[in-house]
Protein backbone atom coordinates (compact mmCIF):
# COMPACT_ATOMS: atom_id res chain seq x y z
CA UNK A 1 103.53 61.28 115.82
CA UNK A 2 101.39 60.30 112.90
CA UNK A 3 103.23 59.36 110.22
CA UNK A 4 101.29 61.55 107.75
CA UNK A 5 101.72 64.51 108.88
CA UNK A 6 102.28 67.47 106.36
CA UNK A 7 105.40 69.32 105.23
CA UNK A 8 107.92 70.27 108.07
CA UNK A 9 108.16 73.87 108.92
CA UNK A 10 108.84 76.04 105.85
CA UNK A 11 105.94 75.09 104.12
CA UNK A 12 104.54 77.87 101.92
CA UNK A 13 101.73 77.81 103.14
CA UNK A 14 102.27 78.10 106.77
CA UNK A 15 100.97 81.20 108.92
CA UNK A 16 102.16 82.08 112.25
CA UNK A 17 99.98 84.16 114.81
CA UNK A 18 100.98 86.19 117.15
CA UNK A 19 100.94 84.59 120.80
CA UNK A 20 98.28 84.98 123.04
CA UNK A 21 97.95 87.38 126.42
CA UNK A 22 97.20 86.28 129.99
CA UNK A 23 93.74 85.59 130.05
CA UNK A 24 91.87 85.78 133.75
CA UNK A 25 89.01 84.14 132.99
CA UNK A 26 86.41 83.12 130.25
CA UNK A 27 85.19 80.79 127.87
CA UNK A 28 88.16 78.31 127.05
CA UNK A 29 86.28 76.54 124.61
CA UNK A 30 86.08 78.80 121.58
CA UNK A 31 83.21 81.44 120.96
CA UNK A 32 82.24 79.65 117.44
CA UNK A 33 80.57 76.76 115.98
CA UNK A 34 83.90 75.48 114.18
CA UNK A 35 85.79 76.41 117.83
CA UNK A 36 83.71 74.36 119.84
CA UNK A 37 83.42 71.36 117.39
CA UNK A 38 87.18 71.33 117.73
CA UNK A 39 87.47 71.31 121.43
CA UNK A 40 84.43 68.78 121.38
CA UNK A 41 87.01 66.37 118.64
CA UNK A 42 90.21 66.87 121.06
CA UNK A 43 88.21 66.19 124.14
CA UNK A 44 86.98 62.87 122.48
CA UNK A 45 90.57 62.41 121.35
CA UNK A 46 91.52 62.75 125.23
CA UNK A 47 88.96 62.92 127.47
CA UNK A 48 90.78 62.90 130.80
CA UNK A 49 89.64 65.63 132.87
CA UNK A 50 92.87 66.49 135.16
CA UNK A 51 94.92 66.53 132.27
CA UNK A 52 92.81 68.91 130.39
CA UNK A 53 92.10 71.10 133.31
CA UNK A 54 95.73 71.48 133.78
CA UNK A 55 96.17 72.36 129.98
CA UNK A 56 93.09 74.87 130.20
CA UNK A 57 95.05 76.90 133.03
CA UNK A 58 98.61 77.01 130.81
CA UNK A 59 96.52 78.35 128.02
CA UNK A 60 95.46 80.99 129.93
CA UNK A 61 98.81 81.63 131.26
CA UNK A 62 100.94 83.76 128.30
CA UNK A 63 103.35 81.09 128.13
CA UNK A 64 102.40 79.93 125.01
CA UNK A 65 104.49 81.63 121.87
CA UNK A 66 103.26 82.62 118.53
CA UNK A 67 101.20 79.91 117.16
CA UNK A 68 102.16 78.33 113.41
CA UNK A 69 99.77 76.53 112.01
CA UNK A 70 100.94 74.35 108.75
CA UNK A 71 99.52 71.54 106.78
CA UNK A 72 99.16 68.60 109.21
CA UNK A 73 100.99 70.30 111.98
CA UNK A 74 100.48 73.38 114.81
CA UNK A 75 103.56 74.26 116.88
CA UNK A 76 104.47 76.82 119.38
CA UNK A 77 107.28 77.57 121.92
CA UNK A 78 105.91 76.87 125.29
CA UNK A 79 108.02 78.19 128.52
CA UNK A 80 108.18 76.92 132.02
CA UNK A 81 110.21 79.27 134.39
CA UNK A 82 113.36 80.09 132.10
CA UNK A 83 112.93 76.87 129.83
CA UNK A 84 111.81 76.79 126.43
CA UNK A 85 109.73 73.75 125.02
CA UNK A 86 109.21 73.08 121.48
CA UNK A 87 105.38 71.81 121.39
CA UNK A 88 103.72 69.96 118.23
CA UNK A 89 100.40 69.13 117.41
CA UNK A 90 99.82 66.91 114.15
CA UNK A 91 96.90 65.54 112.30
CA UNK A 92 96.97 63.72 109.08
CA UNK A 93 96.66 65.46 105.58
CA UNK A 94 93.40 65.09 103.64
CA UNK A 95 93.97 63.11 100.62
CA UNK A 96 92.83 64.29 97.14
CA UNK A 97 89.42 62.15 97.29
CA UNK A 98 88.72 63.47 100.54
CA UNK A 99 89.01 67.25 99.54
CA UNK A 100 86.98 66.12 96.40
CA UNK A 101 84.00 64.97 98.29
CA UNK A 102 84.24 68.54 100.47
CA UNK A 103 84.41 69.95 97.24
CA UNK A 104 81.31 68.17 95.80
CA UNK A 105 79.69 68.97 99.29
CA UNK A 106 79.79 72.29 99.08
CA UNK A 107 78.92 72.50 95.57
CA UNK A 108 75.53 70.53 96.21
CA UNK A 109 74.63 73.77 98.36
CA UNK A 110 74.14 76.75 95.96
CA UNK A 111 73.38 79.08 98.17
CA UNK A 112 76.59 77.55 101.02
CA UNK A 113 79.04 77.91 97.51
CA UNK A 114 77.97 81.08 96.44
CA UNK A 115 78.36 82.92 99.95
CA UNK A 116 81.81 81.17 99.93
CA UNK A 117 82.95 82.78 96.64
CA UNK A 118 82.01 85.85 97.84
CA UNK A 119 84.46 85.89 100.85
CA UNK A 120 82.51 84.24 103.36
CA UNK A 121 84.01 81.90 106.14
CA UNK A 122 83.46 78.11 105.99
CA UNK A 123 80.20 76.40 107.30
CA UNK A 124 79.75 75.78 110.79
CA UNK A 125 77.31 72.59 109.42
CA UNK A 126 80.11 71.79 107.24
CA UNK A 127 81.82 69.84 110.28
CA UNK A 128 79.00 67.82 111.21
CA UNK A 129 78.57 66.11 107.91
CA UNK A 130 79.08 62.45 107.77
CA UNK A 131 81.68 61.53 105.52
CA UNK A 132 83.73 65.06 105.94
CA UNK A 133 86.59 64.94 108.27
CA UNK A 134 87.99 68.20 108.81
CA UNK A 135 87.87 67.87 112.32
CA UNK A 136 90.44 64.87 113.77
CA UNK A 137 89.17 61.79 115.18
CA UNK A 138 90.59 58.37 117.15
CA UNK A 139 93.96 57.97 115.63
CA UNK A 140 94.26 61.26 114.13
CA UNK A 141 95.52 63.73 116.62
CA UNK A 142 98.72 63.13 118.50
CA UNK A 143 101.22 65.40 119.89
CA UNK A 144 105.13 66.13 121.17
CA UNK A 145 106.95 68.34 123.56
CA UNK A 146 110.48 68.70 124.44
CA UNK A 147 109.38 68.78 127.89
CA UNK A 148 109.48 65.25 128.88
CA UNK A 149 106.46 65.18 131.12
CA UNK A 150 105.84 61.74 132.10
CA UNK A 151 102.03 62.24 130.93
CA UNK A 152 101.05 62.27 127.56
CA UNK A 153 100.01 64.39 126.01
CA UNK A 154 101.56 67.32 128.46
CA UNK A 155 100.15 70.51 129.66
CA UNK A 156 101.86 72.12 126.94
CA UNK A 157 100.27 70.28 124.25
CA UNK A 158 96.84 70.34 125.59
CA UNK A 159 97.30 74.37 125.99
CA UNK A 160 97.98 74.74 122.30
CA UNK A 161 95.06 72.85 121.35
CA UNK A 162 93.35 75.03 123.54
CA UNK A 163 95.10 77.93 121.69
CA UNK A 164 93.95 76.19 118.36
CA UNK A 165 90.50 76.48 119.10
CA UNK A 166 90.86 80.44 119.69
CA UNK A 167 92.51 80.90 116.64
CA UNK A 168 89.22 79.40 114.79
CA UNK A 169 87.32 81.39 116.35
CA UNK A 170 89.04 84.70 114.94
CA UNK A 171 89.47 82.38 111.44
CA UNK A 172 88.07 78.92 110.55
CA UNK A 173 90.14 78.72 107.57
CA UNK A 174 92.88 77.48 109.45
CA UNK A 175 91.50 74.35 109.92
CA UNK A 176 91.65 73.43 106.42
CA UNK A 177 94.89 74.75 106.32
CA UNK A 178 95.59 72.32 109.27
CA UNK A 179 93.98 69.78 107.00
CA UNK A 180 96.75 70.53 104.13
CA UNK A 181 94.46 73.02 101.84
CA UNK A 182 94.85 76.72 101.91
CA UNK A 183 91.80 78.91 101.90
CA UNK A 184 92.06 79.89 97.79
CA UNK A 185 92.89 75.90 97.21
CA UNK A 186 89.58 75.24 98.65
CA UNK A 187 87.93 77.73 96.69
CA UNK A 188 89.81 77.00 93.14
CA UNK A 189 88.40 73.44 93.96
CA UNK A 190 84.71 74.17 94.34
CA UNK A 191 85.05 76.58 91.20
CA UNK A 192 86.42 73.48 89.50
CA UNK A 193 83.47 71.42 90.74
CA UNK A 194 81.37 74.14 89.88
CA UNK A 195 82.40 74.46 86.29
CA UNK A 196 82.52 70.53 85.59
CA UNK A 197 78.38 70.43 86.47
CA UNK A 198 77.62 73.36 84.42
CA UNK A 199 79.50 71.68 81.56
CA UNK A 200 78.17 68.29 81.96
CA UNK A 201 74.40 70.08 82.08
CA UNK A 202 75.08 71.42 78.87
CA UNK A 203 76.37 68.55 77.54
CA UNK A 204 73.41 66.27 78.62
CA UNK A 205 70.64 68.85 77.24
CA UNK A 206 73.12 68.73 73.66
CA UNK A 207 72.20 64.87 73.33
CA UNK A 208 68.72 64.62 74.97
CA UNK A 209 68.14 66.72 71.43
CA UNK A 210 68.61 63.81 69.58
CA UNK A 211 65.50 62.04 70.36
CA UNK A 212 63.41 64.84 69.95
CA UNK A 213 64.78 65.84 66.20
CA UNK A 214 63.99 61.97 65.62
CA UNK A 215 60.51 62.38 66.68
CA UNK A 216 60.04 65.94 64.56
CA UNK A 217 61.20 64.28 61.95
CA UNK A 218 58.47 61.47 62.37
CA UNK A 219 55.76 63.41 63.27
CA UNK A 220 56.30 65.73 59.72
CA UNK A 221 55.50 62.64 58.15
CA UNK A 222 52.14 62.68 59.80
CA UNK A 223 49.52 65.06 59.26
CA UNK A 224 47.18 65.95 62.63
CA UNK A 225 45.35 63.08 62.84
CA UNK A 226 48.82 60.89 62.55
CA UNK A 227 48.10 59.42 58.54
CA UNK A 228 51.25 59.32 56.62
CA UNK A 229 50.76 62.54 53.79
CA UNK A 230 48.16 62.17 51.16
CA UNK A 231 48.96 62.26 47.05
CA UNK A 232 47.99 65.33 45.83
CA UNK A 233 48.93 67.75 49.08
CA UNK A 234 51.00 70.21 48.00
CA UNK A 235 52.46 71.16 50.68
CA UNK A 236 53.68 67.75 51.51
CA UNK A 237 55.03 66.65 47.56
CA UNK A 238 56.64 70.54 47.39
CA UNK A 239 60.39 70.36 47.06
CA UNK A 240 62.61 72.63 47.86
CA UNK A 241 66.17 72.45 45.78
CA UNK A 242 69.16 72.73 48.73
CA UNK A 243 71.54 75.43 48.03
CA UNK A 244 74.61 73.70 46.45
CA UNK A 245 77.31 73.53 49.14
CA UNK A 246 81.09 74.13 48.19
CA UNK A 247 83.09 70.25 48.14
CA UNK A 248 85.23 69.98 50.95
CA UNK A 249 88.71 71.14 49.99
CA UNK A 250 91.43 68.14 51.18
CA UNK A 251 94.66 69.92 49.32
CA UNK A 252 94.01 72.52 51.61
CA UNK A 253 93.39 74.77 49.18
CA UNK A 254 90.66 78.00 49.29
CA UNK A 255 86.75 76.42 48.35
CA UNK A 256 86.05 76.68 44.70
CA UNK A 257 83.71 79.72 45.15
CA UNK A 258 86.52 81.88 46.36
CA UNK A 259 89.42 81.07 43.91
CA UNK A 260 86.73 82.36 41.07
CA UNK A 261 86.71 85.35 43.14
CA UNK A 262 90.28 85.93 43.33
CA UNK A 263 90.65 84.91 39.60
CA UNK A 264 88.58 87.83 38.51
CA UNK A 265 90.19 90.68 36.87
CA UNK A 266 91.18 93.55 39.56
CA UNK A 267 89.32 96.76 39.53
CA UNK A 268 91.84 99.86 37.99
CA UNK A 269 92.98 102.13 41.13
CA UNK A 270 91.57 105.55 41.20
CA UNK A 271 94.61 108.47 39.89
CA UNK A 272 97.19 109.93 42.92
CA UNK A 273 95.98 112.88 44.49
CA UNK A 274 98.72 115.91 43.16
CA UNK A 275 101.75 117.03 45.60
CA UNK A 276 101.34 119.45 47.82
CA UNK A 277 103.01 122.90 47.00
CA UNK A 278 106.29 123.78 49.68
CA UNK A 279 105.48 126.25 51.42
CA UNK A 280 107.39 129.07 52.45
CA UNK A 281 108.20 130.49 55.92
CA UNK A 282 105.76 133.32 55.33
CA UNK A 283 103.07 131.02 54.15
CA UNK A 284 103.35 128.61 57.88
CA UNK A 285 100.32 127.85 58.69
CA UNK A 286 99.80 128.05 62.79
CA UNK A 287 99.56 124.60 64.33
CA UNK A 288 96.22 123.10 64.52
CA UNK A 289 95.70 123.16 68.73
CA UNK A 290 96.65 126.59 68.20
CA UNK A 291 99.66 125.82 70.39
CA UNK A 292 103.62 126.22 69.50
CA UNK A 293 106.01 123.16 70.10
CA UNK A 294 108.08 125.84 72.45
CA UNK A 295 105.17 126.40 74.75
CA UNK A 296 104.40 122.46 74.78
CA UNK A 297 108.23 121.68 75.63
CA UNK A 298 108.25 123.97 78.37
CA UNK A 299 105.17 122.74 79.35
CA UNK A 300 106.72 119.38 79.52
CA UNK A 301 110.07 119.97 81.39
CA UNK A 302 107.77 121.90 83.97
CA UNK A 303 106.07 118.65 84.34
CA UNK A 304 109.15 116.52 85.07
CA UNK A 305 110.45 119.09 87.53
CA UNK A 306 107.54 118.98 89.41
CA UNK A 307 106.92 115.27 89.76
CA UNK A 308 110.53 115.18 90.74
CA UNK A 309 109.59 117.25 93.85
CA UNK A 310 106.61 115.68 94.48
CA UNK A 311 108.57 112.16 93.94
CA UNK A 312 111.15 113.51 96.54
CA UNK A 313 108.53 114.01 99.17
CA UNK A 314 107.33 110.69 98.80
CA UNK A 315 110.71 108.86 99.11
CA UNK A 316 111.35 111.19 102.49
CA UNK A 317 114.28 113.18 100.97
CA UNK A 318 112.09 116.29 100.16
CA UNK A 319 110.45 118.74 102.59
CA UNK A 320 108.32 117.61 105.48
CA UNK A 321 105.02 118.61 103.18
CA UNK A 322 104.19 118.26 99.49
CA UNK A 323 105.61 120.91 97.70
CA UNK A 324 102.73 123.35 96.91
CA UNK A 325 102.37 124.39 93.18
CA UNK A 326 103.50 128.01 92.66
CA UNK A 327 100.82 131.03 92.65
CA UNK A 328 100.62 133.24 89.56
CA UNK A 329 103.45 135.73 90.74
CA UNK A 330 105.84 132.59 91.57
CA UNK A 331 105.55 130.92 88.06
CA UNK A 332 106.00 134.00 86.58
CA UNK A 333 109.68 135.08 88.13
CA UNK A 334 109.65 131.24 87.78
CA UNK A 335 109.53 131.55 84.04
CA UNK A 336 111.51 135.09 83.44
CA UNK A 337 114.23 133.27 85.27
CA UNK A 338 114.65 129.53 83.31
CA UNK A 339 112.77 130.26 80.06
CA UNK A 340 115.43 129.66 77.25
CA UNK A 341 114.26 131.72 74.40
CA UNK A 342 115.70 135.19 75.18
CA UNK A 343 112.56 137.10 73.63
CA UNK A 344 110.13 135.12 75.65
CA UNK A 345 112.53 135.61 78.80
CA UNK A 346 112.53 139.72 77.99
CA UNK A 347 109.10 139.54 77.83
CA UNK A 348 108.57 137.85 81.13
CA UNK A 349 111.10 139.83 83.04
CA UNK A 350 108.86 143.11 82.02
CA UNK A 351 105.73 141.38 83.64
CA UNK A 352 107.80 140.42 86.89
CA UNK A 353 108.86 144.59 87.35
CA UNK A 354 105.02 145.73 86.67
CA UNK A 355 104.11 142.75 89.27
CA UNK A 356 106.98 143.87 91.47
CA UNK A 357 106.17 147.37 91.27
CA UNK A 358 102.39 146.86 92.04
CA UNK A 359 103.07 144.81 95.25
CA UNK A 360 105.76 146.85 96.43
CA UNK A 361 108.31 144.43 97.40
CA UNK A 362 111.16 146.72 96.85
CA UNK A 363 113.16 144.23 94.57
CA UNK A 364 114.41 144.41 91.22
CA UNK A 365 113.93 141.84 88.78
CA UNK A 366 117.33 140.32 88.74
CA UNK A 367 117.16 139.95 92.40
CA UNK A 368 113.88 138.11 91.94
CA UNK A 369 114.73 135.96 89.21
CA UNK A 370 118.78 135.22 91.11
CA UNK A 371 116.57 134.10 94.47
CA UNK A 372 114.37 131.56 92.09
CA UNK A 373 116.97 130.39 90.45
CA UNK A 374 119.23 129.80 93.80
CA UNK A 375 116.38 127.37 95.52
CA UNK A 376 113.06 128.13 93.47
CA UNK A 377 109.82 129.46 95.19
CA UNK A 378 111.30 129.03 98.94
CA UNK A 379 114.35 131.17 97.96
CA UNK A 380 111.73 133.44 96.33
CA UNK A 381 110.14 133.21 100.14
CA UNK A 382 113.33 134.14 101.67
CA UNK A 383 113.97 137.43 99.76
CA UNK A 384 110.62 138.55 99.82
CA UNK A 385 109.21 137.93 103.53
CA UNK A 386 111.26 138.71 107.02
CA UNK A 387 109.96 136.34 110.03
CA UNK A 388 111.31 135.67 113.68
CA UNK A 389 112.15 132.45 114.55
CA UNK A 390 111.15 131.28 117.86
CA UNK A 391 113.93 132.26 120.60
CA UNK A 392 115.47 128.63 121.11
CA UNK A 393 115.95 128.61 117.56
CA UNK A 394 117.58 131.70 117.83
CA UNK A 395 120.24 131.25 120.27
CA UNK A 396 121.13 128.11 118.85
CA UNK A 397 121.78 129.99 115.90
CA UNK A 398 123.81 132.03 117.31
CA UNK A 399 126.40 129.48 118.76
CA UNK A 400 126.43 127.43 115.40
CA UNK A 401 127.23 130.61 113.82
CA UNK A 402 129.88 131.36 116.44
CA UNK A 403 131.86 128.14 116.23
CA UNK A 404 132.13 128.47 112.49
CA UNK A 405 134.68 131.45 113.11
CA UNK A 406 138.06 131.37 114.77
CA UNK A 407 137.79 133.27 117.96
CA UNK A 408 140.43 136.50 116.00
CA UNK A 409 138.54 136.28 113.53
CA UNK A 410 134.69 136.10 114.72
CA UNK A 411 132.84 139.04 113.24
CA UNK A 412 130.28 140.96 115.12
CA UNK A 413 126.88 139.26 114.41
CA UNK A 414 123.61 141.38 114.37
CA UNK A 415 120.08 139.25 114.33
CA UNK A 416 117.30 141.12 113.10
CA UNK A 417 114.06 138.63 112.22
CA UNK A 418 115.69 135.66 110.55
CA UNK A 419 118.56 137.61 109.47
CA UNK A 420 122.00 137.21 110.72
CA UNK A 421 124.40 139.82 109.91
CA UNK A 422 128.36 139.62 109.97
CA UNK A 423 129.47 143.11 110.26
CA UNK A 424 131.83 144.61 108.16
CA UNK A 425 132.11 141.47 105.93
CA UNK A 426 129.46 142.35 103.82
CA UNK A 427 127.67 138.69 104.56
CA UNK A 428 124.54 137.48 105.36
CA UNK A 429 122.34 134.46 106.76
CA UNK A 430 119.13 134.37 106.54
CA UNK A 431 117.53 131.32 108.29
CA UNK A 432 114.24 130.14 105.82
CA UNK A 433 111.14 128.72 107.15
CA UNK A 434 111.94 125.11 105.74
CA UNK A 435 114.85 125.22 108.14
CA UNK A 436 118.00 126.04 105.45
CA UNK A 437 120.05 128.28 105.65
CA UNK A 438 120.27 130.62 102.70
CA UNK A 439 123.61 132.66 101.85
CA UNK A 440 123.50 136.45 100.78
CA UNK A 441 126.48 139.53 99.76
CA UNK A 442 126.14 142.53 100.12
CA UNK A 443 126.73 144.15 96.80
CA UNK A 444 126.31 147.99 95.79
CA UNK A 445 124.13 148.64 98.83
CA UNK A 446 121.76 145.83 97.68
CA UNK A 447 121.58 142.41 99.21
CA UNK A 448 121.98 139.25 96.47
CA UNK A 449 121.37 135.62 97.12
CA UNK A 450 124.67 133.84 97.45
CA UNK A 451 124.88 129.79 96.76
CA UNK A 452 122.57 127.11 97.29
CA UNK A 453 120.81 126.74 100.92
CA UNK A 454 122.05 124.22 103.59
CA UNK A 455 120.76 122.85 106.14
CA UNK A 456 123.64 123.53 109.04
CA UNK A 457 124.37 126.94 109.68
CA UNK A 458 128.20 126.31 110.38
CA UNK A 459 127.96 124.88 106.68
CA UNK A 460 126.11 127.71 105.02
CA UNK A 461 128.85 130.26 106.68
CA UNK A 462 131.87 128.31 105.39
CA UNK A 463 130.03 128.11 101.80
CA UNK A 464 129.43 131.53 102.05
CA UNK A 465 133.49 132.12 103.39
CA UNK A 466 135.12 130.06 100.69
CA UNK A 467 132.29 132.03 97.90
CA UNK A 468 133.61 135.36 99.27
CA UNK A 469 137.47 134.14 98.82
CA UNK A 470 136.76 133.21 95.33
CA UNK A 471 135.07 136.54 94.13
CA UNK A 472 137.94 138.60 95.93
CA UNK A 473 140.20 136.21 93.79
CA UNK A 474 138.65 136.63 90.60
């Protein structure tokens, strides 16, 4: 194994690829420029032809595991019948003065840079380039298997240079990974390269001024036909008088010019404006958006409730689909049930029973406002709109419902739509279209909602039990 061989595995910037199929068939070569010049390098590197035909025909075989390719190495587990081989390929790592002059390569291309910057591949020409050696020579490749073929190298190291060249095809960049760069090292370096020329051009045009000043200043000593100015020109004996210049300052102290400034007398501050009367409640004036502070805060906790829904949906631990946001009739039970300020909540409650009354739902307002505040707009669902479940989801209603009673004490149960009915306990199930199961008493003739929803139906009946127990208690 060559001695300079990159960082064992573990190497941050290693990539593994996933292994390769059978293949019947087909170029074994590579498809690409930078595929081919690598099978051209390894068949220079060993160029006997049983060997690599027997190497060819393992590639093809599956037997090859995922590939890792790492700075100066490429391994893979290769398996013959129920053995497992660790196979190594290794090249040497490009010194810094080797990446430089790639780097300086590239960067005497403009148009080859700028298509690289912008997410292109690597050059196919690049590898031909005297003077460039991405691509392993005499003394550069070697290889290792924990096979202990006789021949070297084995079948199994042949078929992952074969393998090699595939991956290139599908990304060239692993060969200067291979070569101990990654892909953004590469690129960081021809920026680099980039940057130093466009600095050094700016810095060679800076002093090529030099001469020229020296020669303006020569030539304004000339007139046009290059005689040294004549006594009596006027424009040549004018002198101008150069605008005094503050002394440099070594005390670190402000220039002269601006300690006379702030050794002037200040300018008198204009008089306080006068206080503002207090005003009295009376005399309030309404906030300037026109909007109260209540309105906002509710406004605001509304908010938060709903993102927590719509968070909870995200994370999986909310309904199967986003919680829609309520209709107009919805947010207003909505608000006439959770609104704090009792005249606001009065108010509300008034528009719920005109709402009620005009789409004849047959519910009061405290039954409304009790089902919204028991599981929000799918309780609201549940009180408002009989459905029938599928027939399956029936009957397995039915036994879940039957094994949460002793058999002395199981009640007679009576399904109509997604209502189960105990008789003669006064008790009620009705199964909701998010699945839950939503408790309800019978109380004055009228049907209430009863504790929060669950999803098991034994569960819901013993909530609903040990709720009944308690009321008869209190």
């Amino acid at each position: 194994m060559n001695d300079a061989a990159a960082p064992s595995s573990g190497s941050a910037g290693e990539r593994t690829l996933p292994a390769f199929p059978v293949r019947r068939g087909g170029a074994t070569r590579g498809r690409t420029a930078w595929a081919r010049a690598w099978t051209a390098a390894v068949e220079d590197v060993w160029p006997e032809d049983e060997p690599l035909r027997r190497g060819r025909a393992f590639a093809r075989s599956g037997r090859l595991g995922p590939v890792t390719v790492a700075p100066g190495r490429v391994r893979a587990e290769s398996y013959t019948g129920d053995a497992a081989h660790a196979t190594e390929l290794t090249v040497p790592v490009l010194d810094d003065a080797a990446w430089d002059r790639i780097s300086e390569h590239l960067a005497d291309r403009p148009e080859t840079a700028a298509a690289l910057l912008e997410g292109e591949v690597l050059p196919a020409g690049l590898a031909a380039e005297a003077g460039l050696p991405l691509l392993p020579g005499h003394g550069d490749l070697d290889a290792a298997c924990g096979c202990d073929a006789p021949e070297h190298p084995c079948a199994h190291a042949l078929a992952l240079a074969v393998q090699t060249a595939w991956l290139l095809d599908d990304d060239p960049w692993l060969l200067a990974l291979l070569r101990g760069r990654t892909p953004e090292a590469v690129l960081d370096d021809l920026k680099s390269e980039l940057l130093l020329r466009a600095m050094t051009e700016v810095t060679g045009q800076d002093d090529g001024a030099a001469p020229d000043a020296e020669a303006d200043e020569v030539s304004a000593e000339e007139d046009e036909d290059g005689a040294a100015p004549r006594e009596g020109d006027d424009e040549a004996e004018e002198d101008v008088e150069p605008v005094p210049a503050d002394p440099p300052e070594p005390d670190g102290k402000a220039p002269r010019s601006n300690r006379e400034a702030y050794a002037s007398p200040p300018a008198p501050l204009p008089p306080l404006p006068p206080v503002p009367k207090r005003r009295t409640g009376a005399e309030e004036e309404p906030p300037a958006t026109g909007i109260e502070a209540d309105p906002l805060d509710r406004l605001v906790a509304d908010a938060a409730v709903r993102a927590r829904e719509l968070l909870a949906h995200l994370h999986g631990t909310g309904a199967e689909d986003p919680p829609p946001p309520p209709d107009p009739w919805q947010d207003t039970v909505r608000l006439a049930a959770t609104h704090p300020n009792p005249r606001a909540r009065e108010r509300l409650r008034q528009a719920v029973a005109e709402r009620a009354a005009e789409r004849g739902t047959g519910h009061d307002v405290d039954q409304l406002t009790e089902a919204w505040r028991t599981a929000g707009a799918a309780g609201l669902d549940v009180l408002e709109h009989p459905w029938t479940p599928a027939p399956a989801a029936t009957a397995r209603a039915r036994t879940a419902l039957a094994e949460a009673w002793s058999p002395d004490e199981e009640p007679r149960l009576t399904v109509e739509e997604n209502r189960f009915t105990f008789g003669g306990r006064g008790l009620q199930l009705r199964l909701g279209r998010d699945g839950r199961w939503y408790g309800y008493r019978r109380r004055d003739g009228v049907w209430w909602p009863s504790g929060e929803p669950a999803a098991d139906a034994a569960a819901a009946t013993g909530e609903l039990l040990a709720a009944e127990e308690g009321h008869h208690k209190t």
